[in-house]
PDB file of N, CA and C in Angstrom:
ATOM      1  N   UNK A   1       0.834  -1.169   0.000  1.00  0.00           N
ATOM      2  CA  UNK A   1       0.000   0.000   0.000  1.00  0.00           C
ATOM      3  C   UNK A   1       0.887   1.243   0.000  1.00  0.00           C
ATOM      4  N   UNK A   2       0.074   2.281  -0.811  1.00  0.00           N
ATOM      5  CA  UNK A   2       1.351   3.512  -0.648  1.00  0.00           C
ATOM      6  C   UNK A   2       0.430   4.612  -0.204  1.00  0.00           C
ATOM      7  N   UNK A   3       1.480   5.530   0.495  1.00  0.00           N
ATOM      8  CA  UNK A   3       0.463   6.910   1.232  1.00  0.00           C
ATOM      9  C   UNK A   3       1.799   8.180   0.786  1.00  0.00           C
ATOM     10  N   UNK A   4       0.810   9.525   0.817  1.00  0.00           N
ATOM     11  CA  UNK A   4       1.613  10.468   0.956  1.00  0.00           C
ATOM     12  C   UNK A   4       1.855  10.971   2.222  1.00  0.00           C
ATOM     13  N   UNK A   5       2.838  11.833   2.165  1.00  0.00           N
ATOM     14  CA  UNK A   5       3.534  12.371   3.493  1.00  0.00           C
ATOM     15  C   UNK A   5       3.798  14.184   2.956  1.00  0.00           C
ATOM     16  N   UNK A   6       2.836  15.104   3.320  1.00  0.00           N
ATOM     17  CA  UNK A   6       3.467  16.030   3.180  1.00  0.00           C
ATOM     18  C   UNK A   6       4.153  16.871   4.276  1.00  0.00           C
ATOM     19  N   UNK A   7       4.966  17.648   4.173  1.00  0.00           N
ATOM     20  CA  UNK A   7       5.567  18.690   5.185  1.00  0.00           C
ATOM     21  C   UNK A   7       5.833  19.861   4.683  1.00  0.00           C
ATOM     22  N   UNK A   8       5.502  20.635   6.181  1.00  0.00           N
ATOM     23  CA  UNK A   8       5.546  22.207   5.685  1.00  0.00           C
ATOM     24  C   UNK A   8       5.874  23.094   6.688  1.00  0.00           C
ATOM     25  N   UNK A   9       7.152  23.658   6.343  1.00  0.00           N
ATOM     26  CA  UNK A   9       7.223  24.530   7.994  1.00  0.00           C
ATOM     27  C   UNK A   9       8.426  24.872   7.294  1.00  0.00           C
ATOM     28  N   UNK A  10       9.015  26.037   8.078  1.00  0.00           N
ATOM     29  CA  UNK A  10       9.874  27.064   7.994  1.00  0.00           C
ATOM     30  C   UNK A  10      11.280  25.881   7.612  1.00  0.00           C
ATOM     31  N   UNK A  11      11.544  26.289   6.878  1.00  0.00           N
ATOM     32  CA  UNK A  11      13.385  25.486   6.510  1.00  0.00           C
ATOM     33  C   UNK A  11      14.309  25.522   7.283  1.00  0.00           C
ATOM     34  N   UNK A  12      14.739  24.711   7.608  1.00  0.00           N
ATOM     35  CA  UNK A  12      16.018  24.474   8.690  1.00  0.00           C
ATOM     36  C   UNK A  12      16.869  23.014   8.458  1.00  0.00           C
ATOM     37  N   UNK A  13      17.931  22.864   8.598  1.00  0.00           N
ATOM     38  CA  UNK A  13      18.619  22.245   8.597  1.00  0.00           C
ATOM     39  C   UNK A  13      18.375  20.747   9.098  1.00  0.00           C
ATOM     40  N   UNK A  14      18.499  19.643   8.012  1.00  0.00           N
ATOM     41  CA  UNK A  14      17.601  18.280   8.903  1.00  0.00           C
ATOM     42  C   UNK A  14      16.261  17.595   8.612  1.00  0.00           C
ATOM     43  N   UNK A  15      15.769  18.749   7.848  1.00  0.00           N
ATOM     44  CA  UNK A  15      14.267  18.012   7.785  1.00  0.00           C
ATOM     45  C   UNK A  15      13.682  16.818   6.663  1.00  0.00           C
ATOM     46  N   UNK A  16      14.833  16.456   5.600  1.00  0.00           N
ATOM     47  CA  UNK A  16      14.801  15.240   4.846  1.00  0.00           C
ATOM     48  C   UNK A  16      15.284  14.072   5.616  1.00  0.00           C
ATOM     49  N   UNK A  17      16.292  14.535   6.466  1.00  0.00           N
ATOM     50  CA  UNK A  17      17.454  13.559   6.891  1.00  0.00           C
ATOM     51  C   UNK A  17      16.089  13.157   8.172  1.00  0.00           C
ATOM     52  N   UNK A  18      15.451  14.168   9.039  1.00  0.00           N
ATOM     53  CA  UNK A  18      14.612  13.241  10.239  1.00  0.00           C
ATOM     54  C   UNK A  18      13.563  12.804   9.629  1.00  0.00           C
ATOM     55  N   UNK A  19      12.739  13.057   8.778  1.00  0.00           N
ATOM     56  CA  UNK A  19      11.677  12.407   8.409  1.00  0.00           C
ATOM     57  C   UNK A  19      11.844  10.912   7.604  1.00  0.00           C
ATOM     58  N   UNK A  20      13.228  11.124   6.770  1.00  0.00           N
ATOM     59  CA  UNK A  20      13.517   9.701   6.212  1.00  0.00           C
ATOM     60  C   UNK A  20      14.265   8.784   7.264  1.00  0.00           C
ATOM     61  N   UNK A  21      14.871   9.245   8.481  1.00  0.00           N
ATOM     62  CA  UNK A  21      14.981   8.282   9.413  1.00  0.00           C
ATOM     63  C   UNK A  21      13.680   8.041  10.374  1.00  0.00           C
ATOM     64  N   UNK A  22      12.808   8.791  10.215  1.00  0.00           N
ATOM     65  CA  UNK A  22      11.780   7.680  10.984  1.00  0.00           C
ATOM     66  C   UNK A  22      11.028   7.037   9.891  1.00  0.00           C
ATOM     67  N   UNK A  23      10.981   7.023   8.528  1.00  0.00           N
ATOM     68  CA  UNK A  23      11.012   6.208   7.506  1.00  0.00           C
ATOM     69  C   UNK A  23      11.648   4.953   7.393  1.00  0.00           C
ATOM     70  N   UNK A  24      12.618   5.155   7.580  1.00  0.00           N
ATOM     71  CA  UNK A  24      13.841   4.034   7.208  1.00  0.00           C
ATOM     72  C   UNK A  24      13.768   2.933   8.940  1.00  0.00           C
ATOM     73  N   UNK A  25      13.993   3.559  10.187  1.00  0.00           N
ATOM     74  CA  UNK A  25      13.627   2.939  10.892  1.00  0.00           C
ATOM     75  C   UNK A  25      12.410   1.642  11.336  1.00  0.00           C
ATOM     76  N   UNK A  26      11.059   2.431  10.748  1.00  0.00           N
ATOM     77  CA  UNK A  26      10.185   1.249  10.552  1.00  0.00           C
ATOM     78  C   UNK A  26      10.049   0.816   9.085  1.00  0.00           C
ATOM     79  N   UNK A  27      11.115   0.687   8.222  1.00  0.00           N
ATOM     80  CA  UNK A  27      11.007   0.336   7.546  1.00  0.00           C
ATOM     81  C   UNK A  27       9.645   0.258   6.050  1.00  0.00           C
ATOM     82  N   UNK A  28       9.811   2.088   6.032  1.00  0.00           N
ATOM     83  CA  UNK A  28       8.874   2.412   5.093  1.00  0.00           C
ATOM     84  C   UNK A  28       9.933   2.920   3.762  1.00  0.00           C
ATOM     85  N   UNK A  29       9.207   2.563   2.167  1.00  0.00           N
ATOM     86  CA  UNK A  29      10.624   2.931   0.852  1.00  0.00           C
ATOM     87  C   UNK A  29       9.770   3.850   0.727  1.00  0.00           C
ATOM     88  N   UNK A  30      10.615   5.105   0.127  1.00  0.00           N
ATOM     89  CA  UNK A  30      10.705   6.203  -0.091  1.00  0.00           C
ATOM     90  C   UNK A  30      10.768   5.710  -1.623  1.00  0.00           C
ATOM     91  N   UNK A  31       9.225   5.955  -2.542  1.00  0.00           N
ATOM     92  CA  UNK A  31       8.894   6.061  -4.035  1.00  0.00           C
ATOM     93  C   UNK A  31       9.331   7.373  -4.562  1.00  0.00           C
ATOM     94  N   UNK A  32       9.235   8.176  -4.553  1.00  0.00           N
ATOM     95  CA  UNK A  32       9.443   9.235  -4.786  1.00  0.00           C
ATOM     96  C   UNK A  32       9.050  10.504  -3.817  1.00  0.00           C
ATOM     97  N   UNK A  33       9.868  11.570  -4.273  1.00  0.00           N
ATOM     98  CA  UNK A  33      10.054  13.060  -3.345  1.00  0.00           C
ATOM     99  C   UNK A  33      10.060  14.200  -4.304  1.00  0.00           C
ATOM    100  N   UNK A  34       9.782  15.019  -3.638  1.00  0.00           N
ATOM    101  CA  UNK A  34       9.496  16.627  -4.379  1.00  0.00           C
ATOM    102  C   UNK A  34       9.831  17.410  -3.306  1.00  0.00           C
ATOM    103  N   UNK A  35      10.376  18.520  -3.380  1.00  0.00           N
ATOM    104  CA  UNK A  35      10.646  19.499  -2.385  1.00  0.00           C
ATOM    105  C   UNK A  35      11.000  20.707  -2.756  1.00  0.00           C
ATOM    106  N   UNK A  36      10.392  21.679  -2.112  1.00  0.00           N
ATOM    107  CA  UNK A  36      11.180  23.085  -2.625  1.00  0.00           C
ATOM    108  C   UNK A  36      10.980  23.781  -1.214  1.00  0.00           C
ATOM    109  N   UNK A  37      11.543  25.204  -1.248  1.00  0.00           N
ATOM    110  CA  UNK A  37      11.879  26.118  -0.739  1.00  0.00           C
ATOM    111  C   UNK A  37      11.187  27.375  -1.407  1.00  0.00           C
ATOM    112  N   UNK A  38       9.604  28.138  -0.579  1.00  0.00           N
ATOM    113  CA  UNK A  38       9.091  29.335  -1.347  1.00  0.00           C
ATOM    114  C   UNK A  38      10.020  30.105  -0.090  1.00  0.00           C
ATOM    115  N   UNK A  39      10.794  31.256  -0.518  1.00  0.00           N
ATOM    116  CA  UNK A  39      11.711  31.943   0.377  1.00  0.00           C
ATOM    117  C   UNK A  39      12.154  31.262   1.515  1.00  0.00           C
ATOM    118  N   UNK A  40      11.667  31.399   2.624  1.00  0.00           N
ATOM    119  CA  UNK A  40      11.744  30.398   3.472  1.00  0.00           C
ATOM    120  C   UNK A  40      10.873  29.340   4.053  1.00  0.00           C
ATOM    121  N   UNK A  41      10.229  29.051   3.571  1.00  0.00           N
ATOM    122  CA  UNK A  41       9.316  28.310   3.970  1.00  0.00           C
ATOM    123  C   UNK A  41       9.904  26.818   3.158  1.00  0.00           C
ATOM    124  N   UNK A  42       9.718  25.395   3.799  1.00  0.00           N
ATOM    125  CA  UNK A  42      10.370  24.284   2.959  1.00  0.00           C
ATOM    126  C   UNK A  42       8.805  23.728   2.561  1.00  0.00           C
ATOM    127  N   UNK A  43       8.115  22.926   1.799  1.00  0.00           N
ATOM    128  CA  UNK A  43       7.678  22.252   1.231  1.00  0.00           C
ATOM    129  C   UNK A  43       8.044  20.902   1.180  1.00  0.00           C
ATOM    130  N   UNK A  44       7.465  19.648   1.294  1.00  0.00           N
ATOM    131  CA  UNK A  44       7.900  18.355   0.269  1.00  0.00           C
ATOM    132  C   UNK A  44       6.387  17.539   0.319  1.00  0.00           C
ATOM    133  N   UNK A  45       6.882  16.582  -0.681  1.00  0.00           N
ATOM    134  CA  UNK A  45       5.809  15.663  -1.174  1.00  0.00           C
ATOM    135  C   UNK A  45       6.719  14.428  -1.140  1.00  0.00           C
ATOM    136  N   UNK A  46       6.262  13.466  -0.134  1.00  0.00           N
ATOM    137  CA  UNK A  46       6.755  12.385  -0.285  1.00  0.00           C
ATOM    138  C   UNK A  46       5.593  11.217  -0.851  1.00  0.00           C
ATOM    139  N   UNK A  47       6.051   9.779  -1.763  1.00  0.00           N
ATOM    140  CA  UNK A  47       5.014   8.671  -1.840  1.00  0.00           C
ATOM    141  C   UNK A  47       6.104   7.678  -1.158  1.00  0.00           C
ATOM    142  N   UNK A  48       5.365   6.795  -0.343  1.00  0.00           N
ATOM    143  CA  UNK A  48       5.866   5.941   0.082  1.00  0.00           C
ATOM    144  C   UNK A  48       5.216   4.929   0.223  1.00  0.00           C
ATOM    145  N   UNK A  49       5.925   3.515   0.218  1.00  0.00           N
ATOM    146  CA  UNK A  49       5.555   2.779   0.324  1.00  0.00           C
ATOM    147  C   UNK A  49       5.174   1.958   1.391  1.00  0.00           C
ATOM    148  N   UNK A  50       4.647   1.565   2.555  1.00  0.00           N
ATOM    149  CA  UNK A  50       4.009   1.470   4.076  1.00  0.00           C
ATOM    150  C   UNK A  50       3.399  -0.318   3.781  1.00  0.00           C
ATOM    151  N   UNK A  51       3.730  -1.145   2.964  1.00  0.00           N
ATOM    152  CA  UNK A  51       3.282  -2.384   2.700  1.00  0.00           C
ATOM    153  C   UNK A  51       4.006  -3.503   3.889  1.00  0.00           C
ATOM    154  N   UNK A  52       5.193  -3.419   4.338  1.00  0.00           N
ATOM    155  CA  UNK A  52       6.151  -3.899   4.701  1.00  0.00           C
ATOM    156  C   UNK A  52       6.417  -2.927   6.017  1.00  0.00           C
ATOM    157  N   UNK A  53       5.753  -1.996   6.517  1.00  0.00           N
ATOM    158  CA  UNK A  53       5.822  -1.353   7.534  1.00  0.00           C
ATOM    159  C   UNK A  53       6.057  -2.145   9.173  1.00  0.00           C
ATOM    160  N   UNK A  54       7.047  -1.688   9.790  1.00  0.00           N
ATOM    161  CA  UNK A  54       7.366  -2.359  11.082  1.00  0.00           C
ATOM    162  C   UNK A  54       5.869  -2.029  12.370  1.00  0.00           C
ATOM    163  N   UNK A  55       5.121  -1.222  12.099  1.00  0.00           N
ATOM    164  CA  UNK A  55       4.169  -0.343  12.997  1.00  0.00           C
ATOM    165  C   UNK A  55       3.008  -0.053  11.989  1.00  0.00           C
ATOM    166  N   UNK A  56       1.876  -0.356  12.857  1.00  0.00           N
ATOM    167  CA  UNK A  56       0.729   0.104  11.844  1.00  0.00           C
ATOM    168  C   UNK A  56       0.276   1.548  11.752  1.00  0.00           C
ATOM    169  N   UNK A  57      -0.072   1.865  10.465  1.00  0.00           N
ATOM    170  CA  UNK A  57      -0.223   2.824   9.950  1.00  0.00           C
ATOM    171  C   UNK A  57      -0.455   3.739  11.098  1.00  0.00           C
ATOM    172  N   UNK A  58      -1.189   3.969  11.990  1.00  0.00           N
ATOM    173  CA  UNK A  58      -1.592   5.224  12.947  1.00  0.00           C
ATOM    174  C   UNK A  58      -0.382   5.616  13.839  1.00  0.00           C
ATOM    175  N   UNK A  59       0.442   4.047  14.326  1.00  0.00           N
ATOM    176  CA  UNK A  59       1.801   4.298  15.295  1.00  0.00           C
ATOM    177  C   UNK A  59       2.885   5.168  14.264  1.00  0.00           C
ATOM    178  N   UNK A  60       3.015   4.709  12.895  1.00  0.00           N
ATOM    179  CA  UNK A  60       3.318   5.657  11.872  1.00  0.00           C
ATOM    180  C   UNK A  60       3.314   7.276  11.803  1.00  0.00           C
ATOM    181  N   UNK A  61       1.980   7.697  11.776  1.00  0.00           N
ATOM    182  CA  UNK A  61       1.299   8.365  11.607  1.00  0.00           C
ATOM    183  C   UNK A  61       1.924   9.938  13.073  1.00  0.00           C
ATOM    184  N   UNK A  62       1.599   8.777  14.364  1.00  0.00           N
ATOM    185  CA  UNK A  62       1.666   9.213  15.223  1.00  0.00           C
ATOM    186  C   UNK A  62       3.618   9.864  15.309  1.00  0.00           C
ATOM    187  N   UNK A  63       4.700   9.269  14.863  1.00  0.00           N
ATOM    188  CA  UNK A  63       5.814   9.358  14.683  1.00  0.00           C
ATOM    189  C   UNK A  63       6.127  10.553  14.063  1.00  0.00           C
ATOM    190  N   UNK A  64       5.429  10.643  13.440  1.00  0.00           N
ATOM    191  CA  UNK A  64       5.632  11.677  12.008  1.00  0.00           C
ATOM    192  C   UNK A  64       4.958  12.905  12.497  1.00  0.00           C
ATOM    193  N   UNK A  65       3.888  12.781  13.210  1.00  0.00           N
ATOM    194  CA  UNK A  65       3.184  14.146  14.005  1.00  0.00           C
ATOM    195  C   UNK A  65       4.092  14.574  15.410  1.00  0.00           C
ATOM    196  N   UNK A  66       4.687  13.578  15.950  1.00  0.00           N
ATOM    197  CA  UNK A  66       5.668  13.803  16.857  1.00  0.00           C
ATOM    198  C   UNK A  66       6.761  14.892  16.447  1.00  0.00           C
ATOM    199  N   UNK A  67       7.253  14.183  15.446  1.00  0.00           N
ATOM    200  CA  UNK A  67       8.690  14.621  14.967  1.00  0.00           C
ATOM    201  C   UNK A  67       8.014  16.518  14.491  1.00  0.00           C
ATOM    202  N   UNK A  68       7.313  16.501  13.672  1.00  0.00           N
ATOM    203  CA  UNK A  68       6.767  17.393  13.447  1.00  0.00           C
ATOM    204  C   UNK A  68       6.624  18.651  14.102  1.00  0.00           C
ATOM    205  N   UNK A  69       5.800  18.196  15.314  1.00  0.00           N
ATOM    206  CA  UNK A  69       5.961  19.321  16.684  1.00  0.00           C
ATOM    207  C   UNK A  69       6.832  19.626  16.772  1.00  0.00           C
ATOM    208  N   UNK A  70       8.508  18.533  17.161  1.00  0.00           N
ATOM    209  CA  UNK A  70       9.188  18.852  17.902  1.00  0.00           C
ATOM    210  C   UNK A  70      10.408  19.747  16.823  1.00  0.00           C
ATOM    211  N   UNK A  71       9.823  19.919  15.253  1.00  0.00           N
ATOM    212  CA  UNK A  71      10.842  20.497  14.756  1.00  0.00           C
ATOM    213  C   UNK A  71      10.380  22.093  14.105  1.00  0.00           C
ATOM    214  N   UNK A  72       8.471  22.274  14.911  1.00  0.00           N
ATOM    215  CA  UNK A  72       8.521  23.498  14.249  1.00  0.00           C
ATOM    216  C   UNK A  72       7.202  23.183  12.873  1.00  0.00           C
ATOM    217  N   UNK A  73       7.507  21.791  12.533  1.00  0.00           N
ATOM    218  CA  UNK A  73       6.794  21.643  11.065  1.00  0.00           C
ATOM    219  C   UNK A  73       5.772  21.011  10.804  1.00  0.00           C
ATOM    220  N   UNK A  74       4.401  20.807   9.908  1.00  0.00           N
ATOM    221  CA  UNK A  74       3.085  20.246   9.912  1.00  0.00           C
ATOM    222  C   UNK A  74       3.502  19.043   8.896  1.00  0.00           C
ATOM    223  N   UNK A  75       3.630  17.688   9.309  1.00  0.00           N
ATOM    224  CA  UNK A  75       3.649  16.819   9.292  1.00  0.00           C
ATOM    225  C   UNK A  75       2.610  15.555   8.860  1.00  0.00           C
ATOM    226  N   UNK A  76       2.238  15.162   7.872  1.00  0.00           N
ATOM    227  CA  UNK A  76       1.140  14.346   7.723  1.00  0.00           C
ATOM    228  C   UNK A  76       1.142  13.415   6.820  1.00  0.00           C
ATOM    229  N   UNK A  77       0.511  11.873   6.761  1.00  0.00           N
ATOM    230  CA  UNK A  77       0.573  11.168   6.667  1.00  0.00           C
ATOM    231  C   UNK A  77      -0.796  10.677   5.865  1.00  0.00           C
ATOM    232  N   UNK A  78      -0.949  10.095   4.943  1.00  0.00           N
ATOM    233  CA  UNK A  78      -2.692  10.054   4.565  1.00  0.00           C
ATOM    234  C   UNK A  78      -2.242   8.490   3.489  1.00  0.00           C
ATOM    235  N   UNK A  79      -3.055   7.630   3.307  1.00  0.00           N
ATOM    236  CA  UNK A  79      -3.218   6.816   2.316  1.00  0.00           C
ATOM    237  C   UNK A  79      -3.540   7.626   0.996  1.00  0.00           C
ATOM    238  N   UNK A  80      -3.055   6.599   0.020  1.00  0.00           N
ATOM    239  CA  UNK A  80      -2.840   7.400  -1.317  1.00  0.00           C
ATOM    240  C   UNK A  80      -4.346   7.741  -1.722  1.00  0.00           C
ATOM    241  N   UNK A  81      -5.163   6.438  -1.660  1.00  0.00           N
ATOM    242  CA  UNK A  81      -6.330   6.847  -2.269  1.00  0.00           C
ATOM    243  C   UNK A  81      -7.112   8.285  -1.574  1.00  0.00           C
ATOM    244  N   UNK A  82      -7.361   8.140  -0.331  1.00  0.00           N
ATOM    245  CA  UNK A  82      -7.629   8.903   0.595  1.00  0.00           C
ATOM    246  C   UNK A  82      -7.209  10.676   0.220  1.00  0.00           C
ATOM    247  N   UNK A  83      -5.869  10.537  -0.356  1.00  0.00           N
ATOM    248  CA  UNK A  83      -5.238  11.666  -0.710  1.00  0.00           C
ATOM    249  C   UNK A  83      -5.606  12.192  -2.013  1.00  0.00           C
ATOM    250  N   UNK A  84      -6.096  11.186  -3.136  1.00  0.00           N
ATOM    251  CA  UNK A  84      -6.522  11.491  -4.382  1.00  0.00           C
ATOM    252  C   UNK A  84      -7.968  12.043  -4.269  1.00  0.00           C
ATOM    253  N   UNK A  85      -8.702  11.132  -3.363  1.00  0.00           N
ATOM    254  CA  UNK A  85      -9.909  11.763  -3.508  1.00  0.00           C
ATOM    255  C   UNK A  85     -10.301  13.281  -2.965  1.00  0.00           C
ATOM    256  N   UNK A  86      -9.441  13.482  -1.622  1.00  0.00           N
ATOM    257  CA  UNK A  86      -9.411  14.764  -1.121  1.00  0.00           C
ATOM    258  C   UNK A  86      -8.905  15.924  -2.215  1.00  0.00           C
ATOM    259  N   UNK A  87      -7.900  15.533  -3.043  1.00  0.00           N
ATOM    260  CA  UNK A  87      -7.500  16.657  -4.307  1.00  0.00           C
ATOM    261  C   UNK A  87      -7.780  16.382  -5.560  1.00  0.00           C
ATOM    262  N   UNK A  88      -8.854  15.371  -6.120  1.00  0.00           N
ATOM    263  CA  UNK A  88      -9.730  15.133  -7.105  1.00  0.00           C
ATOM    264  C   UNK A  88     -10.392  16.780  -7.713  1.00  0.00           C
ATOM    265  N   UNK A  89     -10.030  16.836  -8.807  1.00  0.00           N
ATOM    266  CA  UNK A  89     -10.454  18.564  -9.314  1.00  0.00           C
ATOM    267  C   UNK A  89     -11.692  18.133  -9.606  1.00  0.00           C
TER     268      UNK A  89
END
Protein backbone atom coordinates (compact mmCIF):
# COMPACT_ATOMS: atom_id res chain seq x y z
CA UNK A 1 0.00 0.00 0.00
CA UNK A 2 1.35 3.51 -0.65
CA UNK A 3 0.46 6.91 1.23
CA UNK A 4 1.61 10.47 0.96
CA UNK A 5 3.53 12.37 3.49
CA UNK A 6 3.47 16.03 3.18
CA UNK A 7 5.57 18.69 5.18
CA UNK A 8 5.55 22.21 5.69
CA UNK A 9 7.22 24.53 7.99
CA UNK A 10 9.87 27.06 7.99
CA UNK A 11 13.39 25.49 6.51
CA UNK A 12 16.02 24.47 8.69
CA UNK A 13 18.62 22.25 8.60
CA UNK A 14 17.60 18.28 8.90
CA UNK A 15 14.27 18.01 7.79
CA UNK A 16 14.80 15.24 4.85
CA UNK A 17 17.45 13.56 6.89
CA UNK A 18 14.61 13.24 10.24
CA UNK A 19 11.68 12.41 8.41
CA UNK A 20 13.52 9.70 6.21
CA UNK A 21 14.98 8.28 9.41
CA UNK A 22 11.78 7.68 10.98
CA UNK A 23 11.01 6.21 7.51
CA UNK A 24 13.84 4.03 7.21
CA UNK A 25 13.63 2.94 10.89
CA UNK A 26 10.19 1.25 10.55
CA UNK A 27 11.01 0.34 7.55
CA UNK A 28 8.87 2.41 5.09
CA UNK A 29 10.62 2.93 0.85
CA UNK A 30 10.71 6.20 -0.09
CA UNK A 31 8.89 6.06 -4.03
CA UNK A 32 9.44 9.23 -4.79
CA UNK A 33 10.05 13.06 -3.35
CA UNK A 34 9.50 16.63 -4.38
CA UNK A 35 10.65 19.50 -2.39
CA UNK A 36 11.18 23.08 -2.62
CA UNK A 37 11.88 26.12 -0.74
CA UNK A 38 9.09 29.34 -1.35
CA UNK A 39 11.71 31.94 0.38
CA UNK A 40 11.74 30.40 3.47
CA UNK A 41 9.32 28.31 3.97
CA UNK A 42 10.37 24.28 2.96
CA UNK A 43 7.68 22.25 1.23
CA UNK A 44 7.90 18.36 0.27
CA UNK A 45 5.81 15.66 -1.17
CA UNK A 46 6.76 12.39 -0.29
CA UNK A 47 5.01 8.67 -1.84
CA UNK A 48 5.87 5.94 0.08
CA UNK A 49 5.55 2.78 0.32
CA UNK A 50 4.01 1.47 4.08
CA UNK A 51 3.28 -2.38 2.70
CA UNK A 52 6.15 -3.90 4.70
CA UNK A 53 5.82 -1.35 7.53
CA UNK A 54 7.37 -2.36 11.08
CA UNK A 55 4.17 -0.34 13.00
CA UNK A 56 0.73 0.10 11.84
CA UNK A 57 -0.22 2.82 9.95
CA UNK A 58 -1.59 5.22 12.95
CA UNK A 59 1.80 4.30 15.30
CA UNK A 60 3.32 5.66 11.87
CA UNK A 61 1.30 8.37 11.61
CA UNK A 62 1.67 9.21 15.22
CA UNK A 63 5.81 9.36 14.68
CA UNK A 64 5.63 11.68 12.01
CA UNK A 65 3.18 14.15 14.00
CA UNK A 66 5.67 13.80 16.86
CA UNK A 67 8.69 14.62 14.97
CA UNK A 68 6.77 17.39 13.45
CA UNK A 69 5.96 19.32 16.68
CA UNK A 70 9.19 18.85 17.90
CA UNK A 71 10.84 20.50 14.76
CA UNK A 72 8.52 23.50 14.25
CA UNK A 73 6.79 21.64 11.07
CA UNK A 74 3.09 20.25 9.91
CA UNK A 75 3.65 16.82 9.29
CA UNK A 76 1.14 14.35 7.72
CA UNK A 77 0.57 11.17 6.67
CA UNK A 78 -2.69 10.05 4.56
CA UNK A 79 -3.22 6.82 2.32
CA UNK A 80 -2.84 7.40 -1.32
CA UNK A 81 -6.33 6.85 -2.27
CA UNK A 82 -7.63 8.90 0.60
CA UNK A 83 -5.24 11.67 -0.71
CA UNK A 84 -6.52 11.49 -4.38
CA UNK A 85 -9.91 11.76 -3.51
CA UNK A 86 -9.41 14.76 -1.12
CA UNK A 87 -7.50 16.66 -4.31
CA UNK A 88 -9.73 15.13 -7.11
CA UNK A 89 -10.45 18.56 -9.31
Amino acid sequence: MRAIITVVGKDRVGIIAEVSRILSENQVNILDISQTIMQDMFTMIMLVDVSVAKVAFSELSDALDALGKSMGLSIRIQHEDLFHSMHRI
